[in-house]
C-alpha atoms as a PDB file:
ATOM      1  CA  UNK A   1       5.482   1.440   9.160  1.00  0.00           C
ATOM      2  CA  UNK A   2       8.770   2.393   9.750  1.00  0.00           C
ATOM      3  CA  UNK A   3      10.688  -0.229   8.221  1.00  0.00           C
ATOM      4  CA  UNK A   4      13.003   0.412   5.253  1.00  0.00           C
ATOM      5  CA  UNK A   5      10.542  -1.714   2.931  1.00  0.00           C
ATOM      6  CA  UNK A   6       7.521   0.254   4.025  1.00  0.00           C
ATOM      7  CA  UNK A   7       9.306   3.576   3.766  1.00  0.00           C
ATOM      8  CA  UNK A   8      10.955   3.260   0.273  1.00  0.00           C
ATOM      9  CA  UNK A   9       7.740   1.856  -1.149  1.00  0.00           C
ATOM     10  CA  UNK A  10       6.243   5.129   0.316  1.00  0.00           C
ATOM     11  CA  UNK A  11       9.208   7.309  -1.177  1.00  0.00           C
ATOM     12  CA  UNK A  12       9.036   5.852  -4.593  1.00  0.00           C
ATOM     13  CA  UNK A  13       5.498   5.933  -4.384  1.00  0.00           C
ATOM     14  CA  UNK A  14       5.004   9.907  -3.585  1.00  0.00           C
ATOM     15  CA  UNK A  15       8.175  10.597  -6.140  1.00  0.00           C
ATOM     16  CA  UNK A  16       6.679   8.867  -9.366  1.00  0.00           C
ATOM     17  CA  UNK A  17       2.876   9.959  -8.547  1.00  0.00           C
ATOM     18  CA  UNK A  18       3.957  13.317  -8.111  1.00  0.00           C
ATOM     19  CA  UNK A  19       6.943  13.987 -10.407  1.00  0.00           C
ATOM     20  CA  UNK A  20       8.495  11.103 -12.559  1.00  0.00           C
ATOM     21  CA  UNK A  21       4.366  10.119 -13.949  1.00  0.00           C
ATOM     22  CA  UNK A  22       4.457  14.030 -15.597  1.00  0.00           C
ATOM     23  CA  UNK A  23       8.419  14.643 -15.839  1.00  0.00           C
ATOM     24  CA  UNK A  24       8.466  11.291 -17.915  1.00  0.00           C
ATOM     25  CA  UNK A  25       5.344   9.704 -18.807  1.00  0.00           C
ATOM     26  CA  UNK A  26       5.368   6.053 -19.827  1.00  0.00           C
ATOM     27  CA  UNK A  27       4.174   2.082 -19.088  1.00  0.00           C
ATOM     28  CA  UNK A  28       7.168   2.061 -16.285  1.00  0.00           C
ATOM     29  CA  UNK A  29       5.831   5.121 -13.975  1.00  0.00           C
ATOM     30  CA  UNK A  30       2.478   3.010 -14.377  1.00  0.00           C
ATOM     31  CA  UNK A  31       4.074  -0.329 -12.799  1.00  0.00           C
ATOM     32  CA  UNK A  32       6.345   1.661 -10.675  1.00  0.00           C
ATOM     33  CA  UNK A  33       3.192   3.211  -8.912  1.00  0.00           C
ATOM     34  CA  UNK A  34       1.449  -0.015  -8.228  1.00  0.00           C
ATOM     35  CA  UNK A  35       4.971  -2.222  -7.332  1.00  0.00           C
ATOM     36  CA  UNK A  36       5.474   0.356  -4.638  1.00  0.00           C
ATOM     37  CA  UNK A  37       2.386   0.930  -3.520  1.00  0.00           C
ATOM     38  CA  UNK A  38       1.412  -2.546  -3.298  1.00  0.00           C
ATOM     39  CA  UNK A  39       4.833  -2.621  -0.962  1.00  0.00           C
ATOM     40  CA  UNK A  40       3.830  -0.256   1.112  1.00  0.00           C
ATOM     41  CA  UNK A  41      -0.127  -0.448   1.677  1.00  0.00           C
ATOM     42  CA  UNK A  42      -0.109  -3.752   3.435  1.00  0.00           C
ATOM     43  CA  UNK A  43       2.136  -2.039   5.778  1.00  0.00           C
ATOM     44  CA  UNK A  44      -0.154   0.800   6.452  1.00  0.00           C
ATOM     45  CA  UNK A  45      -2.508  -2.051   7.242  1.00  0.00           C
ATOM     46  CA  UNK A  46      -0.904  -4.059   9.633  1.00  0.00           C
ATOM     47  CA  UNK A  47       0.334  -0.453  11.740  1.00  0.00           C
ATOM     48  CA  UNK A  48      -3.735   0.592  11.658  1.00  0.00           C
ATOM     49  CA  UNK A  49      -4.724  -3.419  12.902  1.00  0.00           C
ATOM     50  CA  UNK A  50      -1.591  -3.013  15.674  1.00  0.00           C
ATOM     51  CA  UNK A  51      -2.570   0.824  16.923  1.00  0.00           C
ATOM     52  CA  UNK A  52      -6.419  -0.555  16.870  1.00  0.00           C
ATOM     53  CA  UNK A  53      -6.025  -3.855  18.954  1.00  0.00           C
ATOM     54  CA  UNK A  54      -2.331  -2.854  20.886  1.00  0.00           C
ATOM     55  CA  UNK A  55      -2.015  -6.521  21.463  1.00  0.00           C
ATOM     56  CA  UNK A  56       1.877  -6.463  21.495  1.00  0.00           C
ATOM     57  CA  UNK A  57       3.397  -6.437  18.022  1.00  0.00           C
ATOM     58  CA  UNK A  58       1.656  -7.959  15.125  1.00  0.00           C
ATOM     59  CA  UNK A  59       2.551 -11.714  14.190  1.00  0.00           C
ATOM     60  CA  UNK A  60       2.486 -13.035  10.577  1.00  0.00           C
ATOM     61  CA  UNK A  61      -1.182 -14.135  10.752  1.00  0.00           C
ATOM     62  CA  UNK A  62      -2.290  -9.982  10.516  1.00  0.00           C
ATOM     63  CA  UNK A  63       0.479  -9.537   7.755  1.00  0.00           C
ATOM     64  CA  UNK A  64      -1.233 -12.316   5.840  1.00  0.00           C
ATOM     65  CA  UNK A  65      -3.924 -11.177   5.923  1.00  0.00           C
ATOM     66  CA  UNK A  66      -2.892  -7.472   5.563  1.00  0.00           C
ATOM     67  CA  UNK A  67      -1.353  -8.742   2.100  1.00  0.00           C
ATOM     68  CA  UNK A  68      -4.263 -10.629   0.925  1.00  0.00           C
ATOM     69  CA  UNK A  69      -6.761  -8.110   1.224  1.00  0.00           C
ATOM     70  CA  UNK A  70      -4.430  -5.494  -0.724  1.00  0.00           C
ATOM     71  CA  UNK A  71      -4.562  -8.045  -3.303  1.00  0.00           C
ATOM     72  CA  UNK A  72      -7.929  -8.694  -3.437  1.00  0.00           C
ATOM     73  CA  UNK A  73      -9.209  -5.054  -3.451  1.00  0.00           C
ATOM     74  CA  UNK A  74      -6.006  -3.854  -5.900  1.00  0.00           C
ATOM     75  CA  UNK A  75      -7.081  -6.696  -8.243  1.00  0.00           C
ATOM     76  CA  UNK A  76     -10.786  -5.904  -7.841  1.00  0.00           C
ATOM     77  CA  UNK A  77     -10.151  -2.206  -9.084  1.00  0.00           C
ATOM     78  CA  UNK A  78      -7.640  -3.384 -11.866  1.00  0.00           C
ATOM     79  CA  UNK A  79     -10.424  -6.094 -13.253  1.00  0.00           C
ATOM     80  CA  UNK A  80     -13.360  -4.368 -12.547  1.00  0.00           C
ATOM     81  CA  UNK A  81     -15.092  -1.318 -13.859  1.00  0.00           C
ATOM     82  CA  UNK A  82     -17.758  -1.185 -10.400  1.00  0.00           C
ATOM     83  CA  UNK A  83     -14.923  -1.663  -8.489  1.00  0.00           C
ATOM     84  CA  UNK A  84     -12.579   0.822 -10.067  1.00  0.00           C
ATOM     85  CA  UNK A  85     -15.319   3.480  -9.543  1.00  0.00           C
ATOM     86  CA  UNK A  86     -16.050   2.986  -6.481  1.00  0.00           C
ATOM     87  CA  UNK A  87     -12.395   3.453  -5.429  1.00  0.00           C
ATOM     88  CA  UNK A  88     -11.618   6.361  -7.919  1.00  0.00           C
ATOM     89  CA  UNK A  89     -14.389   8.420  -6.120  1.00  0.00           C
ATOM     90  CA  UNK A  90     -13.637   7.463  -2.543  1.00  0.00           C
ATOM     91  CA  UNK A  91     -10.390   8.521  -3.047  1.00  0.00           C
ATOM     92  CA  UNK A  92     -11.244  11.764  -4.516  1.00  0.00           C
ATOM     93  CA  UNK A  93     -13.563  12.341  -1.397  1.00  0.00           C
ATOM     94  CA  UNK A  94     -10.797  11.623   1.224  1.00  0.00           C
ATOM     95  CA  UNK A  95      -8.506  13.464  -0.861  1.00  0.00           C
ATOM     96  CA  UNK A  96     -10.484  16.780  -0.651  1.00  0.00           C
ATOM     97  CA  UNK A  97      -9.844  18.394   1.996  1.00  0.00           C
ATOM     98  CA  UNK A  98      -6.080  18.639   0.845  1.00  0.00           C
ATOM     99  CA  UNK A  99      -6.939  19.486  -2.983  1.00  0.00           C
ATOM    100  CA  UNK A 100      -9.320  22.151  -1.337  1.00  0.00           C
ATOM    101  CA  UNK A 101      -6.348  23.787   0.534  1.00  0.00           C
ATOM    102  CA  UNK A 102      -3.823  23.223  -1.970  1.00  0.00           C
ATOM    103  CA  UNK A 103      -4.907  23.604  -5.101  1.00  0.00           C
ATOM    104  CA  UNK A 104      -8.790  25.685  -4.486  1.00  0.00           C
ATOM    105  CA  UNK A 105     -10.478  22.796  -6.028  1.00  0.00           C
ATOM    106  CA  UNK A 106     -14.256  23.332  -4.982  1.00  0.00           C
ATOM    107  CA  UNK A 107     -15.411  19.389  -5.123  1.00  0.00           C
ATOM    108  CA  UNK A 108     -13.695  16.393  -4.790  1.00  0.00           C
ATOM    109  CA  UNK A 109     -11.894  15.441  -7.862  1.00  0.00           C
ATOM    110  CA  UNK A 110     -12.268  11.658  -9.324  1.00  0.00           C
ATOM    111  CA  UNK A 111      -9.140  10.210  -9.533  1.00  0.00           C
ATOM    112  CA  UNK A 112      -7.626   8.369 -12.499  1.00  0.00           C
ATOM    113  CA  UNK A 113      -7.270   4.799 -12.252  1.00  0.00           C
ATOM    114  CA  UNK A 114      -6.376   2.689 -15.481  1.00  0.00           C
ATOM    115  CA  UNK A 115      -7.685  -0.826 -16.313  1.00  0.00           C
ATOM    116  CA  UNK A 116      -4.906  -2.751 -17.442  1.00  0.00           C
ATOM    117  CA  UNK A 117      -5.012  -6.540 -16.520  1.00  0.00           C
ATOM    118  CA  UNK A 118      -1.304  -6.634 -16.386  1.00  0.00           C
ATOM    119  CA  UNK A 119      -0.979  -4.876 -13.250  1.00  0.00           C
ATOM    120  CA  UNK A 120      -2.306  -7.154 -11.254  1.00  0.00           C
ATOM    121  CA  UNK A 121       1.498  -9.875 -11.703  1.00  0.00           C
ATOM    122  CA  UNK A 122       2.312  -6.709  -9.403  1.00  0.00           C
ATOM    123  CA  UNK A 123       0.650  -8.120  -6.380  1.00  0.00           C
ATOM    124  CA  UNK A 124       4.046  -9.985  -5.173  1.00  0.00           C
ATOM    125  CA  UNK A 125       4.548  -6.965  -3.991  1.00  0.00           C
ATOM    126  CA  UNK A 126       2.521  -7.556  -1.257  1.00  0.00           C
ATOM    127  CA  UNK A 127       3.864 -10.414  -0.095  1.00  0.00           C
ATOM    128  CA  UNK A 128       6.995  -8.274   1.327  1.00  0.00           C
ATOM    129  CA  UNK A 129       4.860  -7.158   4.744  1.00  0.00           C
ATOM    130  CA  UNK A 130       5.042 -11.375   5.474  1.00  0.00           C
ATOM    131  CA  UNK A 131       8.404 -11.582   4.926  1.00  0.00           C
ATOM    132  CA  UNK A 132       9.489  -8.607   7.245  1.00  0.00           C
ATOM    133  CA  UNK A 133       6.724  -8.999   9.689  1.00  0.00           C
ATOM    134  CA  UNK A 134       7.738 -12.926   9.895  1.00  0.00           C
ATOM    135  CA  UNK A 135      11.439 -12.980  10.414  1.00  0.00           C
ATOM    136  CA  UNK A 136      10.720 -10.018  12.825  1.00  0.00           C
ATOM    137  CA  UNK A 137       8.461 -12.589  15.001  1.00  0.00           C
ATOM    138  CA  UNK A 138      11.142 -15.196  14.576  1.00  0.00           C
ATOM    139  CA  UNK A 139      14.149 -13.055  15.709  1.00  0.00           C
ATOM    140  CA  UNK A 140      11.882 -11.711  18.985  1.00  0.00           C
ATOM    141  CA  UNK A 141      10.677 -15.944  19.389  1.00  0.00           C
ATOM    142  CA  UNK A 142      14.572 -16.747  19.206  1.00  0.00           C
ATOM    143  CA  UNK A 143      15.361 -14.074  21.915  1.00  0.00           C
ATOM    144  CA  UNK A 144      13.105 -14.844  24.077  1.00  0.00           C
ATOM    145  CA  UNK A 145      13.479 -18.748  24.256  1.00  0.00           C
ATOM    146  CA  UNK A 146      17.866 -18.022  23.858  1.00  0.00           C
ATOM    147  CA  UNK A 147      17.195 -15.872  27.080  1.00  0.00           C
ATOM    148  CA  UNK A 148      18.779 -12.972  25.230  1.00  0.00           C
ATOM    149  CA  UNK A 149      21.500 -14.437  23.412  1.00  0.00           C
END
């Protein structure tokens, strides 16, 4: 979670949902949103799977899988209406408590997702977690057969 990819996906993310989407409205904030956040989720992921199971650190087998499953469920809720309701209002229920607090809202408020086909050519995005997560278990596997070195 605290790598440079996972954080600047996070940044970017919080910064265009939150100002650039109503500063500057357009296609790009749209894409922006789901490049970063499709960089940053299957991070999230693999930190939940490694503070659940505390096996050591997690290999490129959890990132995989980590990625693919952001995929599947971000391309489930781009293609499919069931899908994309079923996320809009769980997300407005864990959202809540913090709408509650910050803005008085009395009920969980359904959050907007749109259905545009397109966005799903953003799930390369995902792929990033296997790249850092695998060179990170290569570099620890090449100290620890170089003794070090």
């Amino acid at each position: 979670m605290l790598h440079p990819v996972a954080l600047v996906g996070l940044a970017v993310l919080l910064v265009n949902d939150h100002l650039l989407k109503s500063a500057a409205p357009g296609w790009w904030t749209g894409k922006l949103s789901d490049l970063a956040g499709l960089a940053f989720f299957p991070f999230l992921l693999v930190a939940l799977v490694d503070v659940l199971h505390r096996r050591g650190r997690p290999g490129t087998r959890t990132a995989v899988v980590a990625a693919c499953a952001t995929a599947a469920v971000f391309t489930a809720i781009k293609t499919s209406r069931v899908a994309r309701e079923a996320w809009t209002g769980a997300v407005g229920l864990l959202r809540y408590p913090v709408d509650a607090m910050t803005s008085g809202a009395d009920r969980p408020v359904t959050v907007v997702v749109a259905a545009d086909v397109s966005d799903v050519l953003a799930v390369v995005a995902c792929a990033l977690v296997v790249v850092v997560v695998h060179r990170h278990a290569r570099a620890r596997y090449a100290i620890a057969v170089g003794g070090g070195r």
